[in-house]
Protein backbone atom coordinates (compact mmCIF):
# COMPACT_ATOMS: atom_id res chain seq x y z
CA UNK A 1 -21.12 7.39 -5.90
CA UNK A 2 -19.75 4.55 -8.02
CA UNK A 3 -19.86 2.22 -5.38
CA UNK A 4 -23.97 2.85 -5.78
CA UNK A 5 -23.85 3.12 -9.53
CA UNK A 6 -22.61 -0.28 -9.10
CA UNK A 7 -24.81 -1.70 -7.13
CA UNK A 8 -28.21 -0.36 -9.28
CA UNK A 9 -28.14 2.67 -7.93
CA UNK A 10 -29.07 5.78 -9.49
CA UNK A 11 -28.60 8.72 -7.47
CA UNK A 12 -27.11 12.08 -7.92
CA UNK A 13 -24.34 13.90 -5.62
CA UNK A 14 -26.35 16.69 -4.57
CA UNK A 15 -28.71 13.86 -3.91
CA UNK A 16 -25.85 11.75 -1.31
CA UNK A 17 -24.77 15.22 0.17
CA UNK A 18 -28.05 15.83 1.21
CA UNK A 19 -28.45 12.88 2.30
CA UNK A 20 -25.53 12.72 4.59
CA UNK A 21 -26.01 15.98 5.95
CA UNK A 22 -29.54 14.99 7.22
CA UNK A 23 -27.81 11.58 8.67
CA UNK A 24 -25.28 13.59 10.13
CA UNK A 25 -22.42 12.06 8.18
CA UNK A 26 -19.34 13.38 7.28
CA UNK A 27 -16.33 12.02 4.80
CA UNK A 28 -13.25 11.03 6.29
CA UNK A 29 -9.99 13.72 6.19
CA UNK A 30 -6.72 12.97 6.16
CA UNK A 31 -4.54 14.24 8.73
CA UNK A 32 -1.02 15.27 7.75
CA UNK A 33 1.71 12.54 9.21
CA UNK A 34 5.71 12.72 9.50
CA UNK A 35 8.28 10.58 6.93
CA UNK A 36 9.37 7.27 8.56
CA UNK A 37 12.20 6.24 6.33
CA UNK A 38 15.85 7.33 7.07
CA UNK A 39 17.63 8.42 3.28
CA UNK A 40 20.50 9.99 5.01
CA UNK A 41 22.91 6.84 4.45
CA UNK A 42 25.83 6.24 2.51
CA UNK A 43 24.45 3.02 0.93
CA UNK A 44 24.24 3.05 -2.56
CA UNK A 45 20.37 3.67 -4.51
CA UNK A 46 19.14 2.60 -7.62
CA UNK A 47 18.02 5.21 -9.79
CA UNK A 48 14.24 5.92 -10.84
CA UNK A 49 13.47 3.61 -13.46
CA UNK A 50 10.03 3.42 -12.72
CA UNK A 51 9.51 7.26 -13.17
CA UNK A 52 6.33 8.02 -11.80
CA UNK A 53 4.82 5.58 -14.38
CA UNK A 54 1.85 4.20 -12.09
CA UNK A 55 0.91 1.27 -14.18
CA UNK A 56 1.79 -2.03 -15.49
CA UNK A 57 -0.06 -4.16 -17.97
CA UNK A 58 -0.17 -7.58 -15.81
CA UNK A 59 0.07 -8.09 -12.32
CA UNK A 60 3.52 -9.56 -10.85
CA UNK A 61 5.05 -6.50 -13.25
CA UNK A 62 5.56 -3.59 -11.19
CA UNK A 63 5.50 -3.68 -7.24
CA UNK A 64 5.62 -0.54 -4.73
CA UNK A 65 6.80 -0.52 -1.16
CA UNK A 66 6.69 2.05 2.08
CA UNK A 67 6.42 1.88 5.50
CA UNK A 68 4.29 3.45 7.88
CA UNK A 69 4.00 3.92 11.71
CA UNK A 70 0.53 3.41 13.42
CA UNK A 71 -0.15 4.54 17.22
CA UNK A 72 -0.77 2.54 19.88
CA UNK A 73 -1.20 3.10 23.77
CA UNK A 74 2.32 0.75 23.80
CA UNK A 75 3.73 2.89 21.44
CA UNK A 76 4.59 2.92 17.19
CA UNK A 77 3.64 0.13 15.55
CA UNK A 78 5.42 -0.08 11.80
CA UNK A 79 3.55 -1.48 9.06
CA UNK A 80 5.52 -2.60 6.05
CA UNK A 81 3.32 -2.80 2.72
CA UNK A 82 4.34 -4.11 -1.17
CA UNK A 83 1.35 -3.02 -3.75
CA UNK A 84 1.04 -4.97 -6.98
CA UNK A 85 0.66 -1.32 -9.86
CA UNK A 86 -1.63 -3.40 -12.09
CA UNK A 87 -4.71 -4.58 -9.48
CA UNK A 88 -3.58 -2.07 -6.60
CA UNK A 89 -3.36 -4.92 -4.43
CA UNK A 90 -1.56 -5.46 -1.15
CA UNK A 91 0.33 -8.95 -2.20
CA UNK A 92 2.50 -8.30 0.85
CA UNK A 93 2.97 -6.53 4.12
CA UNK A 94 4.75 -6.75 7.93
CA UNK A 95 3.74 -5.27 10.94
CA UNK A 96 6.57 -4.35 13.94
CA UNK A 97 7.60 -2.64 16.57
CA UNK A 98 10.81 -0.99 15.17
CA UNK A 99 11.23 0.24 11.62
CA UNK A 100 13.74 -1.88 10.47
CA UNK A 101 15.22 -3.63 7.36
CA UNK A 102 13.73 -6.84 8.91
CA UNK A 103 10.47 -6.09 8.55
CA UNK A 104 10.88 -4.63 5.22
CA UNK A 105 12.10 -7.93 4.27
CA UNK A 106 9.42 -9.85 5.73
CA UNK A 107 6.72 -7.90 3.74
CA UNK A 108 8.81 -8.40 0.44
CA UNK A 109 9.12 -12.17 1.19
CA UNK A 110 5.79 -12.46 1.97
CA UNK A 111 4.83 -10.98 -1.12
CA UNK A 112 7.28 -13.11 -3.03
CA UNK A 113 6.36 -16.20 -1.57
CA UNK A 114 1.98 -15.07 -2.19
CA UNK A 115 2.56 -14.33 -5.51
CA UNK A 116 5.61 -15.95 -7.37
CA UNK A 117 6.23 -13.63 -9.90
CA UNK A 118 8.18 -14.21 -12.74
CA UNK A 119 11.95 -12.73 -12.91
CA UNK A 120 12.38 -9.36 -13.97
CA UNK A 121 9.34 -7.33 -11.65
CA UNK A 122 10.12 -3.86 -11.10
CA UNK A 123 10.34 -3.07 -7.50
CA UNK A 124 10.13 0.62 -6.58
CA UNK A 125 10.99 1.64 -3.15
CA UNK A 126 11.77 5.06 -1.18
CA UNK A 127 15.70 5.81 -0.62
CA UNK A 128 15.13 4.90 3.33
CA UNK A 129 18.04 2.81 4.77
CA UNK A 130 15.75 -0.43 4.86
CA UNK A 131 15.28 -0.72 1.38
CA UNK A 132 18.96 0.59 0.51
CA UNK A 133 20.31 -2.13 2.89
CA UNK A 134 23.00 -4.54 1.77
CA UNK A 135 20.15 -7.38 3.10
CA UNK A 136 17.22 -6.08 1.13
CA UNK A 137 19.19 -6.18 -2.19
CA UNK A 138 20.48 -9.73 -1.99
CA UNK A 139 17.05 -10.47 -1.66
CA UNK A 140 15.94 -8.26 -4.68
CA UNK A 141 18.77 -9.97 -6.09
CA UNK A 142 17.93 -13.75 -5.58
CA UNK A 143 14.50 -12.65 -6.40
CA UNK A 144 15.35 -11.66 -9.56
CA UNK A 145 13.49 -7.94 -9.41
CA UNK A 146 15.39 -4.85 -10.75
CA UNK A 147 15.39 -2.12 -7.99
CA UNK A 148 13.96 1.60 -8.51
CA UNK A 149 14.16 3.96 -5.97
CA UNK A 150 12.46 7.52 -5.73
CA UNK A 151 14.19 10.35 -6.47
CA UNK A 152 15.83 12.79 -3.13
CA UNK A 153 12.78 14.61 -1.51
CA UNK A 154 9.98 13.54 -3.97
CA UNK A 155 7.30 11.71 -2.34
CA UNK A 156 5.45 11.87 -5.60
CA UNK A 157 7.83 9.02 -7.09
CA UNK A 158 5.84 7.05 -4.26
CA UNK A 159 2.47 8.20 -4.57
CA UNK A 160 0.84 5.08 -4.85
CA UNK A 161 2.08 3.13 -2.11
CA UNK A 162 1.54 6.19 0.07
CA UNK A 163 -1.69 6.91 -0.89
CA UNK A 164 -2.91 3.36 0.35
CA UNK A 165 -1.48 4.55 3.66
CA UNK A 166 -3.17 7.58 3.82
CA UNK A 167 -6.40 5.97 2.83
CA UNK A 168 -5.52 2.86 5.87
CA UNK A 169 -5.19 6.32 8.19
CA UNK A 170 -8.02 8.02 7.56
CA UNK A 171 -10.66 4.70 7.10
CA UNK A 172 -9.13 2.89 9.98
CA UNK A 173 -6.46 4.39 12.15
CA UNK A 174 -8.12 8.01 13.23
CA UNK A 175 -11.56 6.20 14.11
CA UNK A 176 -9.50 3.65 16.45
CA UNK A 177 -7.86 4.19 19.27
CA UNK A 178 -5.49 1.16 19.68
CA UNK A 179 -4.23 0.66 23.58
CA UNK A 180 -2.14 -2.30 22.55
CA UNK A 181 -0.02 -3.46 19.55
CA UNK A 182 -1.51 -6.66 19.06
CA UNK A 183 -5.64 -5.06 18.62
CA UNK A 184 -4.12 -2.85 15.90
CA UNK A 185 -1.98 -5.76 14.40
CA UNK A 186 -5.60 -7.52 14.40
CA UNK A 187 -7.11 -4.80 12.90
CA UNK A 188 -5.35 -3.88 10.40
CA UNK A 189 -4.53 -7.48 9.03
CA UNK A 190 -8.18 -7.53 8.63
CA UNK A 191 -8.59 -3.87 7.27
CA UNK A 192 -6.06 -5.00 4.44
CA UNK A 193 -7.49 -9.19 3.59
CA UNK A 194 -10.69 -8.42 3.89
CA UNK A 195 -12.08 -4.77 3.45
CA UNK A 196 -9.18 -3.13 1.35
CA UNK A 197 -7.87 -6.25 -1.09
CA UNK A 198 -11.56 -8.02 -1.08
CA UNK A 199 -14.31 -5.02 -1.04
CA UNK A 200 -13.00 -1.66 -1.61
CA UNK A 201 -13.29 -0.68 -5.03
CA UNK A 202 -10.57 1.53 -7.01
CA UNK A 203 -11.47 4.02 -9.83
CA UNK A 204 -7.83 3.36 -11.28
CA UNK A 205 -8.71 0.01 -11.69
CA UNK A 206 -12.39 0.48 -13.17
CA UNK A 207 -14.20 0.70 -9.43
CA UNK A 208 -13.59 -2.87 -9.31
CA UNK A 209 -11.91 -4.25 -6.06
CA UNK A 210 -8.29 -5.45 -6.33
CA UNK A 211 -9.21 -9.14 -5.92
CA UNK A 212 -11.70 -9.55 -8.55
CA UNK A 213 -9.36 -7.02 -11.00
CA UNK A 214 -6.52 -9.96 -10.25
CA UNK A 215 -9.41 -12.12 -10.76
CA UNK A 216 -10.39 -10.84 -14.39
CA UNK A 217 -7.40 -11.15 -15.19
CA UNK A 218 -5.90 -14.37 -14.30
CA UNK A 219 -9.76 -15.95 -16.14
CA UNK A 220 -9.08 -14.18 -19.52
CA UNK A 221 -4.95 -15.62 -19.99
């Protein structure tokens, strides 16, 4: 609806549903998926400091991280992703085929080396064994970020960062059917660069697309 709105287009919903129904389209579900991260460790984890406060007021503030498993006739692929809170965007991300601290720390130096934000970012994480690892927090460390971690059992802490995975399911993975590692690496590399960061638009960011919100922003400072 807002996508039309901004393009001219002055339509009503009744008016789309009917619409669809007549083109035979339906919208996209999202199918239920299992946790990937391990948080039964002994490592230690930082507490919540981010507190389910889903915003920041410039981008390079506030960063969110997951990981997620896609399926392939090969078998799991892992995709590592970092989210900038203030334009929603995916600054960072690793794909593999094991879920480990590695590729966590691929996606955050990835991001890190993108973006160069200034010390003192607020990176939020899950309490899974990747991002409590001795490795990861050197580099959060001699990246100058100050670790949060959600709280036991509250995927809520992550919404964010796990909603962009559900949406990457349900637009991409469940109309694919991947037979090798590599086409879905392809895939979704361009799913993220070129559809997600550079044309879908976000209603928490006023329907504008995470690229030009960046945009806006880096024009008016």
């Amino acid at each position: 609806m807002e996508a039309l709105k901004k393009e001219g287009v002055q339509v009503s919903e009744k008016t789309v549903a009917r619409t669809m129904k007549r083109l035979g389209l339906k919208s996209r579900t999202v199918k239920k998926y299992k946790a990937t991260t391990n948080s039964k460790h002994h490592l230690p984890v930082a507490e919540n400091v981010l507190n389910q406060t889903f915003t920041a007021n410039a981008p390079g503030k506030a960063w969110m991280t997951d990981i997620t498993y896609i399926p392939t006739d090969e078998g799991w692929l892992y995709l590592a992703s970092v989210m900038d809170l203030y334009t929603r965007k995916i600054v960072g991300f690793h794909m593999g085929e094991r879920m480990t601290k590695e590729l966590v720390i691929a996606a955050l130096d990835q991001a890190y080396n993108r973006q160069r934000p200034a010390p003192g970012l607020l990176h939020h994480s899950d309490r899974g064994s990747q991002y409590a690892s001795t490795e990861y927090q050197k580099r959060l460390e001699k990246y100058q970020m100050i670790g949060s971690m959600s709280r036991k059992g509250n995927c809520y802490d992550n919404a964010c960062i796990e909603s962009f995975h559900s949406v990457l399911k349900k637009e991409l993975v469940y109309l694919e059917k991947f037979k090798t590692r590599e086409q879905a690496k392809r895939a979704i590399f361009e799913y993220i660069t070129c559809f997600y960061n550079g044309k879908r638009i976000h209603s928490s960011i006023g329907y504008f697309t995470p690229n030009q919100y960046e945009h806006m922003y880096r024009c008016v400072v």
